[in-house]
C-alpha atoms as a PDB file:
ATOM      1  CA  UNK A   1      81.441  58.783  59.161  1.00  0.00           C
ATOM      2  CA  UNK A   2      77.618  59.758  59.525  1.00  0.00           C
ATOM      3  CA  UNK A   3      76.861  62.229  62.467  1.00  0.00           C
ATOM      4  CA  UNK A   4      74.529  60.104  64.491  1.00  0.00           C
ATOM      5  CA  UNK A   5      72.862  63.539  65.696  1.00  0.00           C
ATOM      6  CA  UNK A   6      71.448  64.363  62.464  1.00  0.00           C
ATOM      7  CA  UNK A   7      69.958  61.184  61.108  1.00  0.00           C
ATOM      8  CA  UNK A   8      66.398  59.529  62.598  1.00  0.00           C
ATOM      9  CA  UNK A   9      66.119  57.177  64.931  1.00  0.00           C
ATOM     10  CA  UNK A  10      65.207  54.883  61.888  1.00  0.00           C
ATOM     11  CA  UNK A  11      68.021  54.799  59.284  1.00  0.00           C
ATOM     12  CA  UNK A  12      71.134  55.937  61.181  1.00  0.00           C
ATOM     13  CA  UNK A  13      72.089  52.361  62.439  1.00  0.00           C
ATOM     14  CA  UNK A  14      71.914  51.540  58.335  1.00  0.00           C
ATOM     15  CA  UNK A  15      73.987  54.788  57.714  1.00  0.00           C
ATOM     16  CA  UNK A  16      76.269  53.593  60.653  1.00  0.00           C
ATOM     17  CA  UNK A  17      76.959  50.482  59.385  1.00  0.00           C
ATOM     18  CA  UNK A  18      77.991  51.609  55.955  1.00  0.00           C
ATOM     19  CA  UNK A  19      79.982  54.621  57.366  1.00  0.00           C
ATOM     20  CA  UNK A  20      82.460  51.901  59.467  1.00  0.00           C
ATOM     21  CA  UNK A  21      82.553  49.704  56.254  1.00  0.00           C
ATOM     22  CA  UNK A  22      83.708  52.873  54.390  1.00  0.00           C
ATOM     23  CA  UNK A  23      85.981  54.148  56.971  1.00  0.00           C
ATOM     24  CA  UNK A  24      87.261  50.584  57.768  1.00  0.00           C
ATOM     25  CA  UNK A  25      88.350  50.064  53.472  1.00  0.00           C
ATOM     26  CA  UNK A  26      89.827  53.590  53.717  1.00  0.00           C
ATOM     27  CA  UNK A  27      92.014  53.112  57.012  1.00  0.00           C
ATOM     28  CA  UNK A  28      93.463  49.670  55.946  1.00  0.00           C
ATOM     29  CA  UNK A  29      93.731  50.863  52.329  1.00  0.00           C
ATOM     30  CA  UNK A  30      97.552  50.604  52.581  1.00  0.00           C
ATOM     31  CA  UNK A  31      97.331  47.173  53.684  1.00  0.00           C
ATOM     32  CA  UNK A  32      95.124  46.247  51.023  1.00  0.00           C
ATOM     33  CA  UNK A  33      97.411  47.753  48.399  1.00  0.00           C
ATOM     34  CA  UNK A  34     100.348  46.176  49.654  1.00  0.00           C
ATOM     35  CA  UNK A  35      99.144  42.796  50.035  1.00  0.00           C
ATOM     36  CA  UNK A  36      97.548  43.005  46.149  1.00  0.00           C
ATOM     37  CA  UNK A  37     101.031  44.351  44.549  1.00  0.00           C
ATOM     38  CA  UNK A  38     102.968  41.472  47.202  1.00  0.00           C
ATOM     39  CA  UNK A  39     100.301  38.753  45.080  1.00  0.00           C
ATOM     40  CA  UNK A  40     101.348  40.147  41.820  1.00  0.00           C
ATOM     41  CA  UNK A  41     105.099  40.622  41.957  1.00  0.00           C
ATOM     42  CA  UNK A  42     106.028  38.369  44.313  1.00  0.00           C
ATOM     43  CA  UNK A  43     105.626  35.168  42.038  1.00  0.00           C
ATOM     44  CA  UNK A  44     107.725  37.146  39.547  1.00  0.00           C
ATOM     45  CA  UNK A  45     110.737  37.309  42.012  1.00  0.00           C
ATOM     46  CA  UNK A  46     110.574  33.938  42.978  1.00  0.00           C
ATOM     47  CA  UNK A  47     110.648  32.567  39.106  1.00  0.00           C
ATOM     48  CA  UNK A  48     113.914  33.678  38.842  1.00  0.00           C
ATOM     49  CA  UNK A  49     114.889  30.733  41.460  1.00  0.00           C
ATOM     50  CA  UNK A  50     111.546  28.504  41.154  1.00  0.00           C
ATOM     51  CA  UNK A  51     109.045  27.166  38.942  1.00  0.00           C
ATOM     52  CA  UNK A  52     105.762  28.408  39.792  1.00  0.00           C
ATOM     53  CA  UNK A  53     102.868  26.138  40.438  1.00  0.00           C
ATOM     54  CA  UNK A  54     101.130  28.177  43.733  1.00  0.00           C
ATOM     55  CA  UNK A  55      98.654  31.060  43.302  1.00  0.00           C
ATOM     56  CA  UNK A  56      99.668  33.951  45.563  1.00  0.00           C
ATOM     57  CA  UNK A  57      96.391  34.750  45.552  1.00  0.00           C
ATOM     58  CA  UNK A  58      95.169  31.770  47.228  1.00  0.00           C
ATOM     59  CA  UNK A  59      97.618  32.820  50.512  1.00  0.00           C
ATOM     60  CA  UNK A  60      96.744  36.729  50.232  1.00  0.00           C
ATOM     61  CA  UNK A  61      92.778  35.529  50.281  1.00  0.00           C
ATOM     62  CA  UNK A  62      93.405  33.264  53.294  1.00  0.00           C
ATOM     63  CA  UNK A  63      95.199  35.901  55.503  1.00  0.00           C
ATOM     64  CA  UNK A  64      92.387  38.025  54.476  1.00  0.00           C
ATOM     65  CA  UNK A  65      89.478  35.794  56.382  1.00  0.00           C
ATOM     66  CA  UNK A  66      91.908  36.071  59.689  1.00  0.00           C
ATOM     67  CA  UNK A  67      92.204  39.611  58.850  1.00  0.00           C
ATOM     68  CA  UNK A  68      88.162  40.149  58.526  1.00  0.00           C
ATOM     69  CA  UNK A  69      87.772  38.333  61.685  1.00  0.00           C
ATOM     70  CA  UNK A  70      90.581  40.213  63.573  1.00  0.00           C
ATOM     71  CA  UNK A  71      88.994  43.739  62.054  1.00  0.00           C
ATOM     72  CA  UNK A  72      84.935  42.100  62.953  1.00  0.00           C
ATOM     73  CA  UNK A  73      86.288  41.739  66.604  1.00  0.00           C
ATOM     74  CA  UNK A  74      88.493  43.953  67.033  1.00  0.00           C
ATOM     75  CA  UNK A  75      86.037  46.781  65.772  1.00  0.00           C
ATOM     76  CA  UNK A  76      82.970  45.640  68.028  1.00  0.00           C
ATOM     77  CA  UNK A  77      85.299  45.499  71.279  1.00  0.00           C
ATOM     78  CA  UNK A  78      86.540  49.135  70.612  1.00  0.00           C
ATOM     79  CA  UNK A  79      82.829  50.968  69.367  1.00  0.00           C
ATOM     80  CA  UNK A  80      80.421  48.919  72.223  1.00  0.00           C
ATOM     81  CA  UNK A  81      81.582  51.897  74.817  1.00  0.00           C
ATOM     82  CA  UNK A  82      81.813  54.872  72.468  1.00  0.00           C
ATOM     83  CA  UNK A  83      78.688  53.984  70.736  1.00  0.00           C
ATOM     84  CA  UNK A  84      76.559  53.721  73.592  1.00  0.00           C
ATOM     85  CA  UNK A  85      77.833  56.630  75.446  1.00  0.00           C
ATOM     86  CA  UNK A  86      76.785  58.510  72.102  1.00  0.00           C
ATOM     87  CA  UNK A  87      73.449  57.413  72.313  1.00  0.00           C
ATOM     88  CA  UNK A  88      73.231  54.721  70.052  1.00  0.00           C
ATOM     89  CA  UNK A  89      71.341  51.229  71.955  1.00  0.00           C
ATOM     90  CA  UNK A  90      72.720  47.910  71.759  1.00  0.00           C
ATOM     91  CA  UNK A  91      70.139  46.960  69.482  1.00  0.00           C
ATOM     92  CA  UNK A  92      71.335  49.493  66.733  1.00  0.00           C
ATOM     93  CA  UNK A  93      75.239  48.720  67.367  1.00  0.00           C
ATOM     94  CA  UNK A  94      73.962  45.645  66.196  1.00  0.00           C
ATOM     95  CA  UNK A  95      71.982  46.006  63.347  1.00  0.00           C
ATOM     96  CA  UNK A  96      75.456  48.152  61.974  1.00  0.00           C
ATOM     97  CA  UNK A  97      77.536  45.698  62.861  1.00  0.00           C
ATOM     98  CA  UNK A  98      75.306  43.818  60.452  1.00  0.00           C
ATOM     99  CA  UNK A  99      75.421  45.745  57.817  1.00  0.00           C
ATOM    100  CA  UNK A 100      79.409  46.606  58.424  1.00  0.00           C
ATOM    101  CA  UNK A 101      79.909  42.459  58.183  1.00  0.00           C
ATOM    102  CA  UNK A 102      78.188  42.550  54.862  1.00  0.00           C
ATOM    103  CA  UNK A 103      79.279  45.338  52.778  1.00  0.00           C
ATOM    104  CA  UNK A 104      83.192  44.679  54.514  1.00  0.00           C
ATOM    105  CA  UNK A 105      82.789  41.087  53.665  1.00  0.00           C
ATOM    106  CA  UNK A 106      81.219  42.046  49.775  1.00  0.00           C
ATOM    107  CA  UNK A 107      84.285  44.809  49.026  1.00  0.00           C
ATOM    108  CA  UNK A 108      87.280  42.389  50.282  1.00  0.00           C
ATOM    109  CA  UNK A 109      85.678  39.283  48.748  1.00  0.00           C
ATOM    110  CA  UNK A 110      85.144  40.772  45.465  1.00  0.00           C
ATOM    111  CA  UNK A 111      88.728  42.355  45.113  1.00  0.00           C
ATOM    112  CA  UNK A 112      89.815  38.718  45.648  1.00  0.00           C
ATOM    113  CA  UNK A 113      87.541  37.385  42.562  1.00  0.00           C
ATOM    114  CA  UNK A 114      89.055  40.342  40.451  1.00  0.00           C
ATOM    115  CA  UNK A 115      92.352  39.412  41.993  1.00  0.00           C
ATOM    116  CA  UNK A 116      92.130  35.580  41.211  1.00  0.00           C
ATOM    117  CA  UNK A 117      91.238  36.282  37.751  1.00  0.00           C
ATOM    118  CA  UNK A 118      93.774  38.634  37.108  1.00  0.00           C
ATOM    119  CA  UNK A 119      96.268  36.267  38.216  1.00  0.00           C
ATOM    120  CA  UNK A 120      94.927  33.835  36.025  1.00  0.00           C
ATOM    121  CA  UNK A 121      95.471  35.925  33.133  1.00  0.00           C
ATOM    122  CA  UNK A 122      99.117  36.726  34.690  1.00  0.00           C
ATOM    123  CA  UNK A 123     100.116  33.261  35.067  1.00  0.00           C
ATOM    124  CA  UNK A 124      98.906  32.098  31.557  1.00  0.00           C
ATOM    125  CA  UNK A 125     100.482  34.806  30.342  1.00  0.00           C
ATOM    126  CA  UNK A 126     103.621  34.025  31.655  1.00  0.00           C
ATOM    127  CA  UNK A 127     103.195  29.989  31.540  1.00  0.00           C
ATOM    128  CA  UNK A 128     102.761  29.500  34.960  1.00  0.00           C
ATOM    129  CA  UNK A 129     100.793  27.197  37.279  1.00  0.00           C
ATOM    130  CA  UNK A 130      97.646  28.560  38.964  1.00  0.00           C
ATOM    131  CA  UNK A 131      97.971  25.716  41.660  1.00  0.00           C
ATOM    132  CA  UNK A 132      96.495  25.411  45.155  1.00  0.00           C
ATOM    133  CA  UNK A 133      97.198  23.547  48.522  1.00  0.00           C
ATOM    134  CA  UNK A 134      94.831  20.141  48.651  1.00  0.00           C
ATOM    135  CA  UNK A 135      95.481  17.322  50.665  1.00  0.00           C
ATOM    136  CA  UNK A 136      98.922  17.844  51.052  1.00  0.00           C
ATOM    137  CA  UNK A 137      98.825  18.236  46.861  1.00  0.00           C
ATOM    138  CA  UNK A 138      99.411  20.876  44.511  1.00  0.00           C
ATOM    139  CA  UNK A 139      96.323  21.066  42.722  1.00  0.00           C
ATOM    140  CA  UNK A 140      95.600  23.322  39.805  1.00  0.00           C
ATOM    141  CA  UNK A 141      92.727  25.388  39.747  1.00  0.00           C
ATOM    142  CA  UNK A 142      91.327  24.153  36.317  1.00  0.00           C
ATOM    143  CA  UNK A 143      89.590  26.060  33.747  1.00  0.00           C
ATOM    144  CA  UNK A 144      88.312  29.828  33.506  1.00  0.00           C
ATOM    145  CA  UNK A 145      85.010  28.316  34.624  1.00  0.00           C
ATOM    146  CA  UNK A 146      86.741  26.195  38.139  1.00  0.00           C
ATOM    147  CA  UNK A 147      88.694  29.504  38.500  1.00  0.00           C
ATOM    148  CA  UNK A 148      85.179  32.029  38.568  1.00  0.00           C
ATOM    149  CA  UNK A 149      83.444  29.360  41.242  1.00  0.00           C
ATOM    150  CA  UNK A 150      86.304  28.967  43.618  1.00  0.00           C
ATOM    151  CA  UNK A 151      86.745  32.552  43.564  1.00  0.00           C
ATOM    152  CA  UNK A 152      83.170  33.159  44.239  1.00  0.00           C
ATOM    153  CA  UNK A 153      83.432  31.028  47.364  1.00  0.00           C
ATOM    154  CA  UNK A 154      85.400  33.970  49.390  1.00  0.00           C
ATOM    155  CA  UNK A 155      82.972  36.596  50.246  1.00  0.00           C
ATOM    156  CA  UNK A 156      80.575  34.045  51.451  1.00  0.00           C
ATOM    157  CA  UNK A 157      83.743  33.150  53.795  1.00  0.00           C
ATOM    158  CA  UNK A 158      84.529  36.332  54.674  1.00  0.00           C
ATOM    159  CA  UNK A 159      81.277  36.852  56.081  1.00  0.00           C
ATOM    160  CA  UNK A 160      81.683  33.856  58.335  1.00  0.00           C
ATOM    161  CA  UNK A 161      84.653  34.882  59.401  1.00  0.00           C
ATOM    162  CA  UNK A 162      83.293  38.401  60.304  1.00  0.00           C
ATOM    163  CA  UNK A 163      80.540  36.592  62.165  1.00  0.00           C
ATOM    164  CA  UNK A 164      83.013  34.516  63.722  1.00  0.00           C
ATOM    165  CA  UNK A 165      84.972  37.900  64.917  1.00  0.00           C
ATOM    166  CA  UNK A 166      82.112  39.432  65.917  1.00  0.00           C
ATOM    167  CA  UNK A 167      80.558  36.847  68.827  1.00  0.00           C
ATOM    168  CA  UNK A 168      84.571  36.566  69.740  1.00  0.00           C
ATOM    169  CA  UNK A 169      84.742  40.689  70.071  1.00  0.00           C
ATOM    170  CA  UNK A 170      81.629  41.130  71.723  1.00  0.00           C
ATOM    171  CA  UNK A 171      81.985  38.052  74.163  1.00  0.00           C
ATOM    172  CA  UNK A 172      85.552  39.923  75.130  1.00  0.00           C
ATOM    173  CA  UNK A 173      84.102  42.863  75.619  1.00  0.00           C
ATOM    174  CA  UNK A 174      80.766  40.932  77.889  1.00  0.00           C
ATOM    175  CA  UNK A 175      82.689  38.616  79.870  1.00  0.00           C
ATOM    176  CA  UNK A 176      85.893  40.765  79.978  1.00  0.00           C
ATOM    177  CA  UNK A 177      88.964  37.880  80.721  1.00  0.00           C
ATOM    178  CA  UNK A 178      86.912  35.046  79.216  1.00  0.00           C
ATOM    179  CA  UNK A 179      84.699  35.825  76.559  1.00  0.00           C
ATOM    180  CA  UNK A 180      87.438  35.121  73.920  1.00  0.00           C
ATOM    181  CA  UNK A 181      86.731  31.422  75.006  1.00  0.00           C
ATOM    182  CA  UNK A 182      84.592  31.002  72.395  1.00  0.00           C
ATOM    183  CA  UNK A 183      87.402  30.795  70.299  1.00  0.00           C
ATOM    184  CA  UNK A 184      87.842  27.092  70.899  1.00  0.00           C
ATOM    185  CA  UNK A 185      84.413  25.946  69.784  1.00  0.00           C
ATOM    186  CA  UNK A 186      84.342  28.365  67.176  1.00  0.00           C
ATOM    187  CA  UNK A 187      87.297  27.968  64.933  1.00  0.00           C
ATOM    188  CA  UNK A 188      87.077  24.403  64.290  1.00  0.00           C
ATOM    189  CA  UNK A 189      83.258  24.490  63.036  1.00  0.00           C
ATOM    190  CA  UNK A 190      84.166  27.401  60.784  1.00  0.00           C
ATOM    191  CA  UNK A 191      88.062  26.000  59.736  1.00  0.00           C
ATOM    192  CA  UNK A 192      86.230  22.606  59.062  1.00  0.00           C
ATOM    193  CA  UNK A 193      83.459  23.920  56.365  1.00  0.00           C
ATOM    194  CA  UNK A 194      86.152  26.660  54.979  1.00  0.00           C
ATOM    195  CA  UNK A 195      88.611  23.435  54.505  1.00  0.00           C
ATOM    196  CA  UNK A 196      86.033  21.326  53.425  1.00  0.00           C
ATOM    197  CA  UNK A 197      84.294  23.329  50.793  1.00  0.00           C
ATOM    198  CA  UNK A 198      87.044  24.361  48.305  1.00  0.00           C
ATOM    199  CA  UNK A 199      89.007  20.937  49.313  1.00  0.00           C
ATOM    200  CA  UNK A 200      92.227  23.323  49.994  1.00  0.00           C
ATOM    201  CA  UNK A 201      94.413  24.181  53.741  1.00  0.00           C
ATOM    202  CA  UNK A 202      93.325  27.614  54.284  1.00  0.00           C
ATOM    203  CA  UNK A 203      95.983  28.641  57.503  1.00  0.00           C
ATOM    204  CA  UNK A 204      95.469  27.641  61.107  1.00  0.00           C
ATOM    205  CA  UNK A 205      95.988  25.270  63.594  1.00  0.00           C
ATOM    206  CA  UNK A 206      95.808  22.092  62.516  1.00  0.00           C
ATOM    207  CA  UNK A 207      93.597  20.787  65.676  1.00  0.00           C
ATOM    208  CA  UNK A 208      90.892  23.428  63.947  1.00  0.00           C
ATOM    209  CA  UNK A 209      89.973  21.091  61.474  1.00  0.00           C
ATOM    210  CA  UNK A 210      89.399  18.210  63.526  1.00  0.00           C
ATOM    211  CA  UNK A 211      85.810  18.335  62.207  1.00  0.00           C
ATOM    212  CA  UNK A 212      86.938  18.295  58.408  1.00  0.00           C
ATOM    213  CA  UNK A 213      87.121  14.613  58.235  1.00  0.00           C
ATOM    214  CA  UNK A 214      83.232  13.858  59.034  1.00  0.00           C
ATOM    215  CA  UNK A 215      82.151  16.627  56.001  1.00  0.00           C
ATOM    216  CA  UNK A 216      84.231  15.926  53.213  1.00  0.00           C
ATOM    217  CA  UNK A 217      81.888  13.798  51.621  1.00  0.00           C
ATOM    218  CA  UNK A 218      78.979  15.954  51.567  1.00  0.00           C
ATOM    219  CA  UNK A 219      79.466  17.690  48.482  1.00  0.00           C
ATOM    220  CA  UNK A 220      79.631  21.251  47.927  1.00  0.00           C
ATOM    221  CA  UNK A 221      75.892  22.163  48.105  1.00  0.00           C
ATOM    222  CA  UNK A 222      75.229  20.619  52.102  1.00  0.00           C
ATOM    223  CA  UNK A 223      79.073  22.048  52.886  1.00  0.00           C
ATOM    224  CA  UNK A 224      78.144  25.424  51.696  1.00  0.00           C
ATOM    225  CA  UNK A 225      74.465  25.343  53.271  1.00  0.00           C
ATOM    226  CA  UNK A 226      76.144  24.304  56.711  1.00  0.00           C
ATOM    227  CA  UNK A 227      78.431  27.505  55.624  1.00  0.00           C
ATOM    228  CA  UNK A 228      75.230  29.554  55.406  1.00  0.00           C
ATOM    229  CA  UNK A 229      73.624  27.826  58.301  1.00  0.00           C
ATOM    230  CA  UNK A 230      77.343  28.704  60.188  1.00  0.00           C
ATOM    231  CA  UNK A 231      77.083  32.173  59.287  1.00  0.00           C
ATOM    232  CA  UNK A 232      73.478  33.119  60.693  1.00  0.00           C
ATOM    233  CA  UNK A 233      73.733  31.010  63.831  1.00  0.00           C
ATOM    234  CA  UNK A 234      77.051  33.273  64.691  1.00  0.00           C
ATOM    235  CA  UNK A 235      75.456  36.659  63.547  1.00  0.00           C
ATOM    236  CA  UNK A 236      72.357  35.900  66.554  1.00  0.00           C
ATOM    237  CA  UNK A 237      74.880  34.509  68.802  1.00  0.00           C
ATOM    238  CA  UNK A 238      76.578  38.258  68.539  1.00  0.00           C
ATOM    239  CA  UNK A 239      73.421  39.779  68.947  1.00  0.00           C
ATOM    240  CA  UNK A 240      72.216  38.022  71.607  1.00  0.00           C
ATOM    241  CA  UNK A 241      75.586  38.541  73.445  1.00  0.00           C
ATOM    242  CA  UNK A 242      75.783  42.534  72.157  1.00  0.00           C
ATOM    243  CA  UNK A 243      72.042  43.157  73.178  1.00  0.00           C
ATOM    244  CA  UNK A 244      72.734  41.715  77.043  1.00  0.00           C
ATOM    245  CA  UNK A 245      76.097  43.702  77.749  1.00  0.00           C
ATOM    246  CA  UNK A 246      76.248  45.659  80.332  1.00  0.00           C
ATOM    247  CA  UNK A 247      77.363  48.616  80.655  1.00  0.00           C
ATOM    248  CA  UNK A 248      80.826  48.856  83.140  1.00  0.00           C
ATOM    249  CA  UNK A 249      81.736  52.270  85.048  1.00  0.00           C
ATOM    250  CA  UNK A 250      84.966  53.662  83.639  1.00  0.00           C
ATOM    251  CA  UNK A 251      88.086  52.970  85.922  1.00  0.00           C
ATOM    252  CA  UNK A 252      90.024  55.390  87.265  1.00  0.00           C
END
């Protein structure tokens, strides 16, 4: 982690940022490892009772968007006091958070391409069934091609779901016993374009994607614009909400 002391007033919130991404990777590293050798040998145990038609993959990348969002929040609500009282502003918590969201969102999404295509290999290899959850369906992925561009979907989600984490962790932390409210508007905006996108179930309530119904005729390109479009609106509603907290006196 970057000692805020010895960088200018200009660059440390961009040396920040990257210092919690790197820190963040290295303290969940376990977790990361565990979850990719789960992917990989848990199909294998389960052949010996089942046929395989499911990519573990497509699970293990779904917890990981809850798991961004829980680390995005979770993160922000634990550094807003500490960062402050070390004489960083608001403003520059924010512009790290920024560049934590992106670089966080970048490293998990793209060990879930390499991870997708590995298991691609894997399951060809072993005559398997790279399948997915649609519409209540088991769907296989397709071809090498289908496989590259639904894996290339994930860090754009991931980055939502950071977003998504962030306004939730920062409205916690601003309106202490309510600000997780947000929740409820949230999730089923960013549930709807993540289910309607790929045309899979990612996990969640299924009230969250009460709004999937009106978008699944779009078509990819105005689903993953509105995912864009999704993304930015949340990153200024958590600066808007992290530049107006106040600060609280400790309690006793």
């Amino acid at each position: 982690m970057p000692d805020l002391q010895h960088l200018s007033l200009s660059s440390r919130q961009y040396a920040f940022g990257a210092g919690i991404a790197w820190e963040g990777l290295k303290y969940f590293k376990y977790w990361i490892i565990a979850a990719v050798i789960i992917a990989f040998l848990g199909p294998l145990a389960l052949s010996r009772y089942n046929d395989i038609d499911l990519s573990t993959w497509f699970y293990t990348a779904n917890v990981a968007k809850w798991f961004t969002a829980f680390v995005s929040g979770g993160f922000l609500f634990t550094l807003v006091p500490n960062m402050i009282a070390a004489g960083m502003t608001r403003r520059e918590l924010s512009v790290s958070m920024g560049v934590f969201g992106v670089l966080w969102s970048a490293a998990i999404g793209a060990i879930v391409v390499a991870g997708l295509l590995a298991e691609r290999v894997y399951y060809d290899a072993m005559g398997w069934t790279q399948g997915v959850d649609a519409n209540d369906t088991v769907t296989a992925i397709g071809s090498w091609g289908e496989t590259a561009a639904f894996a290339a979907l994930y860090p754009l989600m991931y980055l939502v779901y950071f977003a998504a984490g962030a306004v939730i962790g920062a409205a916690s932390y601003r309106w202490e016993n309510t600000g997780w409210l947000l929740l409820v508007p949230i999730l089923p905006v960013v549930f709807s374009l993540d289910n309607a996108v790929a045309d899979t179930e990612p996990f969640g309530p299924a009230w969250a994607g009460v709004f999937t119904r009106f978008i699944d005729d779009w078509g990819r390109a105005p689903v993953l614009v509105g995912i864009v479009l999704a993304a930015a609106a949340l990153a200024v509603a958590a600066h808007r909400i992290l530049i107006d907290i106040p600060l609280r006196a400790k309690k006793a």
